[in-house]
PDB file of N, CA and C in Angstrom:
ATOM      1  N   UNK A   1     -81.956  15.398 -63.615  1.00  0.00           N
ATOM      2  CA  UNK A   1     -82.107  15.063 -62.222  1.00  0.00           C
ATOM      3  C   UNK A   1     -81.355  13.760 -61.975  1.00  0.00           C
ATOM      4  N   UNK A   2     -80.752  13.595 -60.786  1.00  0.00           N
ATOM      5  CA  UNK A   2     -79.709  12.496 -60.771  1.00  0.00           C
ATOM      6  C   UNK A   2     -79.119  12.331 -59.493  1.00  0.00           C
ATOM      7  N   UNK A   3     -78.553  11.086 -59.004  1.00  0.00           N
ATOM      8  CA  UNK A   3     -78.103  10.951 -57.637  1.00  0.00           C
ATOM      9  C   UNK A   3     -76.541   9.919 -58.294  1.00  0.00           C
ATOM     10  N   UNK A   4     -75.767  10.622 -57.157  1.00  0.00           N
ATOM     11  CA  UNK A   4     -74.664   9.356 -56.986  1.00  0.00           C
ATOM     12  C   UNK A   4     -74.218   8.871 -55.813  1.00  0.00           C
ATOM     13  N   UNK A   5     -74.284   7.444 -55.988  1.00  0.00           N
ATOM     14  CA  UNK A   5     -73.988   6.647 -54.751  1.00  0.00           C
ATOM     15  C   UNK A   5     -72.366   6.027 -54.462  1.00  0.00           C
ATOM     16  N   UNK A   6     -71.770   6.532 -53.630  1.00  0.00           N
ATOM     17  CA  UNK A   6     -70.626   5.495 -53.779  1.00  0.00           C
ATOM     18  C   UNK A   6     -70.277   4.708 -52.717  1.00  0.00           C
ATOM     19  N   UNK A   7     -69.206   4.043 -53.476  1.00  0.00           N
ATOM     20  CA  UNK A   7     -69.168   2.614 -52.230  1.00  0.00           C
ATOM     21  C   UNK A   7     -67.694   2.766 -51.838  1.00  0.00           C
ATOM     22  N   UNK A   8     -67.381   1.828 -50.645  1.00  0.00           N
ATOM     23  CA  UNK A   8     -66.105   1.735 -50.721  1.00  0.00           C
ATOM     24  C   UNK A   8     -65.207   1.365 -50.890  1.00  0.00           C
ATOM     25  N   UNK A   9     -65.057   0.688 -52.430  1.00  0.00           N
ATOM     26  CA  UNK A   9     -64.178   0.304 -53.411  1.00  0.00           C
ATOM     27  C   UNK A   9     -63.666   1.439 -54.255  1.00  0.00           C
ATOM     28  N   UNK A  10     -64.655   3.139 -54.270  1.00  0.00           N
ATOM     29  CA  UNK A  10     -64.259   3.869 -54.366  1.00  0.00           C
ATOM     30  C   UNK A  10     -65.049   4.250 -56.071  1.00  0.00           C
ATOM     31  N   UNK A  11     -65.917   2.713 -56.380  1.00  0.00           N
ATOM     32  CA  UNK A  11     -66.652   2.847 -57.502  1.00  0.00           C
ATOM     33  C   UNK A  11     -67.867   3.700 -57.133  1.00  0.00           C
ATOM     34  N   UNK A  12     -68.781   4.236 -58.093  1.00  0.00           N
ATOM     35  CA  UNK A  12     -69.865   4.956 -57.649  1.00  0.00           C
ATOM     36  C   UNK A  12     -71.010   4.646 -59.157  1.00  0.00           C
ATOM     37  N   UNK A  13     -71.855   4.388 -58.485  1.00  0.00           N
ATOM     38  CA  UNK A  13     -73.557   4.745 -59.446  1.00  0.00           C
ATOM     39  C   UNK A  13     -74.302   5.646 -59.298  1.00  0.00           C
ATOM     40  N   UNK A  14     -74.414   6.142 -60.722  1.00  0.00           N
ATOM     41  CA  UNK A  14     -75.185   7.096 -61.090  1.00  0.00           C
ATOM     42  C   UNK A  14     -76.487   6.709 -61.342  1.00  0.00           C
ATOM     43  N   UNK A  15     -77.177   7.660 -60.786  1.00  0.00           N
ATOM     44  CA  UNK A  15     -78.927   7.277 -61.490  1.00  0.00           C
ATOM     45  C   UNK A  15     -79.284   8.319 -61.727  1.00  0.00           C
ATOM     46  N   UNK A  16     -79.956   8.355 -63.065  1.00  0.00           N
ATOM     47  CA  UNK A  16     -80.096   9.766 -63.789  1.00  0.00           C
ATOM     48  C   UNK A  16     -81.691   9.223 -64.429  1.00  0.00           C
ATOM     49  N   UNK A  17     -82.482  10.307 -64.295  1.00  0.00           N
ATOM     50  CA  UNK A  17     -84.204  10.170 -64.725  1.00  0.00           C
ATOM     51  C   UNK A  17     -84.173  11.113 -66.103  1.00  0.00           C
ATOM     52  N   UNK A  18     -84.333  10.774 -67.055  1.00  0.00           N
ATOM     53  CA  UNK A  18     -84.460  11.613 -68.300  1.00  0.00           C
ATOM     54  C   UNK A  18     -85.662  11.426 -68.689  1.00  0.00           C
ATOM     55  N   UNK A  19     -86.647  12.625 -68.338  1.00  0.00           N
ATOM     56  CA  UNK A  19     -87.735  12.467 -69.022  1.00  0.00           C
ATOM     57  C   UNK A  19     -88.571  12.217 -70.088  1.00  0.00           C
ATOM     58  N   UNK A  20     -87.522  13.423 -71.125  1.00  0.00           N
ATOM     59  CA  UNK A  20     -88.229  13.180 -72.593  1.00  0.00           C
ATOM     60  C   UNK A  20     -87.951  11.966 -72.827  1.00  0.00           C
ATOM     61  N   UNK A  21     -87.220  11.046 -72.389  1.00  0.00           N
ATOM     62  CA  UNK A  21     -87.366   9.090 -72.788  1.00  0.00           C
ATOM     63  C   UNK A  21     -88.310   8.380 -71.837  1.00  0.00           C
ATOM     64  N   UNK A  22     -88.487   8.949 -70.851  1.00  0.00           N
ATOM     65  CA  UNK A  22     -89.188   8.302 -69.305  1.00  0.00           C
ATOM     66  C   UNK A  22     -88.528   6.769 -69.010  1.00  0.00           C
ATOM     67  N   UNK A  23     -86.974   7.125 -69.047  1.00  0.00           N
ATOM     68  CA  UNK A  23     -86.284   6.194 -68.629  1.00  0.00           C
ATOM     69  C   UNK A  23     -85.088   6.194 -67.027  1.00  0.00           C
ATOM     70  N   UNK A  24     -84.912   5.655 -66.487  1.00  0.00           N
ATOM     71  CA  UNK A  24     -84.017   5.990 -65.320  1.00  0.00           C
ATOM     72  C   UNK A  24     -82.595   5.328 -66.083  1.00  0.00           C
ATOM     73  N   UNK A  25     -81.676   6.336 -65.851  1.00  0.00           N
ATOM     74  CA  UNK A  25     -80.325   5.580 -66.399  1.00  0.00           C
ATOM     75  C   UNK A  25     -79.465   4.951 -64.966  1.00  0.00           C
ATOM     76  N   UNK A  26     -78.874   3.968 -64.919  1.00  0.00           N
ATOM     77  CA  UNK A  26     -78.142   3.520 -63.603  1.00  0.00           C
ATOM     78  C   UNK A  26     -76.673   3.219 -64.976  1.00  0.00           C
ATOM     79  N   UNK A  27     -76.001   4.103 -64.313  1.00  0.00           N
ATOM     80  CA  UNK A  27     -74.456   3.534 -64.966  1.00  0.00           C
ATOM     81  C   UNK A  27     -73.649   3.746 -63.910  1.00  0.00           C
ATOM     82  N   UNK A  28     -72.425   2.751 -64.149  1.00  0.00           N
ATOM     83  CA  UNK A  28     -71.556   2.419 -63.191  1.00  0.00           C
ATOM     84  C   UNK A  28     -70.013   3.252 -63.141  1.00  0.00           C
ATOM     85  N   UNK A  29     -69.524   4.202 -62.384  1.00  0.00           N
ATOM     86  CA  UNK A  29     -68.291   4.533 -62.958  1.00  0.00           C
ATOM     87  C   UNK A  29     -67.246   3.910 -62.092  1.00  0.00           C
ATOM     88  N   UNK A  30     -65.617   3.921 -62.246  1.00  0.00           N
ATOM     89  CA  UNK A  30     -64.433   3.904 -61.778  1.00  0.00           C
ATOM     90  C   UNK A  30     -63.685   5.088 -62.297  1.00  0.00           C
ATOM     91  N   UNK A  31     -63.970   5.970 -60.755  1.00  0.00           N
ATOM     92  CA  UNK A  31     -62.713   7.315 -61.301  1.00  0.00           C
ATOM     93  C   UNK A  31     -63.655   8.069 -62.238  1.00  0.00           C
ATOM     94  N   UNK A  32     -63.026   8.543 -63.326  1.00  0.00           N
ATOM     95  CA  UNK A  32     -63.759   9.294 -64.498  1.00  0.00           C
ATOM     96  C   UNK A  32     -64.446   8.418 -65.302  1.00  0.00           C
ATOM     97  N   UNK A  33     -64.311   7.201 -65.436  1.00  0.00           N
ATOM     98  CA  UNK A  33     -64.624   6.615 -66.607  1.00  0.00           C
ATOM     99  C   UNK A  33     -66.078   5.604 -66.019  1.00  0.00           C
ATOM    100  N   UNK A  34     -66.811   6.408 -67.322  1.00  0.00           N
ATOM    101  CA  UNK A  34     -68.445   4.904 -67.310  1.00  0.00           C
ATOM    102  C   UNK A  34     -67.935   3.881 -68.266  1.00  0.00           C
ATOM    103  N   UNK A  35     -67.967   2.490 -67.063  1.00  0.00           N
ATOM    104  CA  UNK A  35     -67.970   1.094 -67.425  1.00  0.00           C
ATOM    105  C   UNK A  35     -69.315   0.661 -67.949  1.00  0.00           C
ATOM    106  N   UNK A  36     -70.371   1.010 -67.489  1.00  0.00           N
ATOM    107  CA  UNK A  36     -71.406  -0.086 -67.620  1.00  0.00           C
ATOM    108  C   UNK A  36     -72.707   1.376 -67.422  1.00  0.00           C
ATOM    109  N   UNK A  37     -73.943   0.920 -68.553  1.00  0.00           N
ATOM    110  CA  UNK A  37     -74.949   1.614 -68.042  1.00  0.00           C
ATOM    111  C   UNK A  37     -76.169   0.597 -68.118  1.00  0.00           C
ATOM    112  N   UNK A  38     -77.507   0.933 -67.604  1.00  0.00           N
ATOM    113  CA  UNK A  38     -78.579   0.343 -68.193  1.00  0.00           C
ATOM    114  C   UNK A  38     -79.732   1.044 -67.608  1.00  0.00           C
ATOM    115  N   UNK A  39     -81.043   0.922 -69.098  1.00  0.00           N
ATOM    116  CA  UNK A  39     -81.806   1.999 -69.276  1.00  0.00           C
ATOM    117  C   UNK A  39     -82.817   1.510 -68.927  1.00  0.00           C
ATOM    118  N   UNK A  40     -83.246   1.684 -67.377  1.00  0.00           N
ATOM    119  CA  UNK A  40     -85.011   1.589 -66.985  1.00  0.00           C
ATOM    120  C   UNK A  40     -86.560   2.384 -67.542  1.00  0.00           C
ATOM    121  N   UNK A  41     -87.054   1.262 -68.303  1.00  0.00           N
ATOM    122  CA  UNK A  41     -88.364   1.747 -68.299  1.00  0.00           C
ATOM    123  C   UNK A  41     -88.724   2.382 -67.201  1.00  0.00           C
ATOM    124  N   UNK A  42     -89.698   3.541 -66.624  1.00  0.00           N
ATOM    125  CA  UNK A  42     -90.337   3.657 -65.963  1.00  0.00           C
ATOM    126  C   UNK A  42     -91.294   2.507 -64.733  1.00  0.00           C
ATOM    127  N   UNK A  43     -91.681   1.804 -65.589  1.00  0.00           N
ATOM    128  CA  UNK A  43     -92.264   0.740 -64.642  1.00  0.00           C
ATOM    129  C   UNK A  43     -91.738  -0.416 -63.748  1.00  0.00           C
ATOM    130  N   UNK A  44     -90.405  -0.505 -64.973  1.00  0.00           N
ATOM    131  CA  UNK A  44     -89.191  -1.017 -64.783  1.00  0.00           C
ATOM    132  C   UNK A  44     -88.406  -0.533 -62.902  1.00  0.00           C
ATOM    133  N   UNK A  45     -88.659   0.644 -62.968  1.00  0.00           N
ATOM    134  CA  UNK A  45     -87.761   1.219 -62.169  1.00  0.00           C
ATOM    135  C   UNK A  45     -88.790   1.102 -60.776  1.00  0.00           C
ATOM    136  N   UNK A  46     -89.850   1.553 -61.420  1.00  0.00           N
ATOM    137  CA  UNK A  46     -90.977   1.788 -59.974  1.00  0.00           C
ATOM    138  C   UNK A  46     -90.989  -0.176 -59.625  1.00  0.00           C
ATOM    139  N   UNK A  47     -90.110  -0.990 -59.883  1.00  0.00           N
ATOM    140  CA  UNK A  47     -90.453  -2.560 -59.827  1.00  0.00           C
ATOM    141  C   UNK A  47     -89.048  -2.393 -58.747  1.00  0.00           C
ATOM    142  N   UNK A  48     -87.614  -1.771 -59.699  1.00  0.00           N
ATOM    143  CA  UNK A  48     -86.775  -1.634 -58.766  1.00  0.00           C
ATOM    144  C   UNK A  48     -87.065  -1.349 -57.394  1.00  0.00           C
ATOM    145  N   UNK A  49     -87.359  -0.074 -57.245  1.00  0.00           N
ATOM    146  CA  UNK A  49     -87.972   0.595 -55.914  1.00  0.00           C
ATOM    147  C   UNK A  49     -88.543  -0.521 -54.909  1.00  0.00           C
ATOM    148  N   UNK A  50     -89.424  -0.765 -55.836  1.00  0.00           N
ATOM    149  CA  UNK A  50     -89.969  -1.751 -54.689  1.00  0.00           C
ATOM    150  C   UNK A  50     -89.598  -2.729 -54.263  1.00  0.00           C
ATOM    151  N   UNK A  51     -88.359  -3.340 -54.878  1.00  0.00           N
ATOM    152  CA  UNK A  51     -87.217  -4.293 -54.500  1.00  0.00           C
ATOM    153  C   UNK A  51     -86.618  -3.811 -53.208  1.00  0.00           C
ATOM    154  N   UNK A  52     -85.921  -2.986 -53.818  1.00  0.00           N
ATOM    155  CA  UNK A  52     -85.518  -1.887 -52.603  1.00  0.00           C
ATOM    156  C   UNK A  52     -85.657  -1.857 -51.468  1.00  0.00           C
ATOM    157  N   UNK A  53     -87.173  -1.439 -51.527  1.00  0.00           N
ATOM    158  CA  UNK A  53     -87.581  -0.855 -50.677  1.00  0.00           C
ATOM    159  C   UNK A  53     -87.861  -2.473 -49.594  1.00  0.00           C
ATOM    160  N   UNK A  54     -88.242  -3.690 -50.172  1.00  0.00           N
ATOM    161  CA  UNK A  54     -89.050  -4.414 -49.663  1.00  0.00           C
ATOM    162  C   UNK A  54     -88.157  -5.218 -49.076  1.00  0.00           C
ATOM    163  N   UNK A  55     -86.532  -5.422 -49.916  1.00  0.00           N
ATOM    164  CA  UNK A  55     -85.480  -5.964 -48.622  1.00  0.00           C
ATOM    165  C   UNK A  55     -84.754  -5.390 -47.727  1.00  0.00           C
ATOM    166  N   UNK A  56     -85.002  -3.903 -48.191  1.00  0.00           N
ATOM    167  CA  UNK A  56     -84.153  -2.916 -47.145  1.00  0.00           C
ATOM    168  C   UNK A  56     -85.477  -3.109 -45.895  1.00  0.00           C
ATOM    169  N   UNK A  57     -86.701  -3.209 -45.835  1.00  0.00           N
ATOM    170  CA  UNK A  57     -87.412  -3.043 -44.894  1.00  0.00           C
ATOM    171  C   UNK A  57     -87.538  -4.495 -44.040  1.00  0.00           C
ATOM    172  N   UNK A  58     -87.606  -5.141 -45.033  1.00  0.00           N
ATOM    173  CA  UNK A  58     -87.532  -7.010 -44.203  1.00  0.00           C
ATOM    174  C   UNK A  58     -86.102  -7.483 -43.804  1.00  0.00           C
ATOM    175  N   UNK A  59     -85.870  -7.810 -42.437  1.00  0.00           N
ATOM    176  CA  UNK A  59     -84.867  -7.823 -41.477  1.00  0.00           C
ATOM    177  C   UNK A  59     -84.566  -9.492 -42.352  1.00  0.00           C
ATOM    178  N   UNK A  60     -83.245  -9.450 -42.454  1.00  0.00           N
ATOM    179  CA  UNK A  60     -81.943 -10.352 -43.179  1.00  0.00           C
ATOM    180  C   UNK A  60     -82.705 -11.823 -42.186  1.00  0.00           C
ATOM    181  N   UNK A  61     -82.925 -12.486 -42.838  1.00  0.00           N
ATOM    182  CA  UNK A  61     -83.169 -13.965 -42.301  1.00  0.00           C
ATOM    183  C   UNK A  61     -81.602 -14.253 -41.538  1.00  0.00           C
ATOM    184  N   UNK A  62     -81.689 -15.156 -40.483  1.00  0.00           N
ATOM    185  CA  UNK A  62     -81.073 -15.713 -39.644  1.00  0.00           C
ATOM    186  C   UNK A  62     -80.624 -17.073 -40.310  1.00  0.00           C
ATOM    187  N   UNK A  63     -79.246 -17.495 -40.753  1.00  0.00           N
ATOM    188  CA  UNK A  63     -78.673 -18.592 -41.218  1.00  0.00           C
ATOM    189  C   UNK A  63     -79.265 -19.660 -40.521  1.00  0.00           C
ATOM    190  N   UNK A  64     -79.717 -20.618 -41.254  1.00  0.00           N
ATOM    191  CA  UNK A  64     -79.858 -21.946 -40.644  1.00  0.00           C
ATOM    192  C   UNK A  64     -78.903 -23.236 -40.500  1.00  0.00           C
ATOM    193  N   UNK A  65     -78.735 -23.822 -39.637  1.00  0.00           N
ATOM    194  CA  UNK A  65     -77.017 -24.614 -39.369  1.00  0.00           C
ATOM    195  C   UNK A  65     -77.859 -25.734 -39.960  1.00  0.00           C
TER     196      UNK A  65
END
């Protein structure tokens, strides 16, 4: 099970859930090739999420001069 996200530099992340480890994989590609991976614990990941989730939902503070 797995999602890919891409951006528009044209790089893309993969996130892949492998159960029999109960790890989330996030690796990074360019084109065909994986540069970079790293392997979330489970709890690990449900910590991500809630990162996520908690600045995508709280509106960007306003610069202070």
């Amino acid at each position: 099970m797995g999602e890919l996200f891409l951006d528009e530099r044209g790089q893309a992340l993969r996130v892949t859930w492998h159960a029999e480890a109960e790890v989330v994989v996030l690796s990074v590609w360019r084109a065909e090739e994986c540069v970079g991976t790293v392997r979330l614990a489970a709890d690990e990941a449900h910590r991500l999420a809630a990162f996520l989730d908690g600045v995508i939902a709280t509106p960007a503070e306003a610069p202070t001069a």
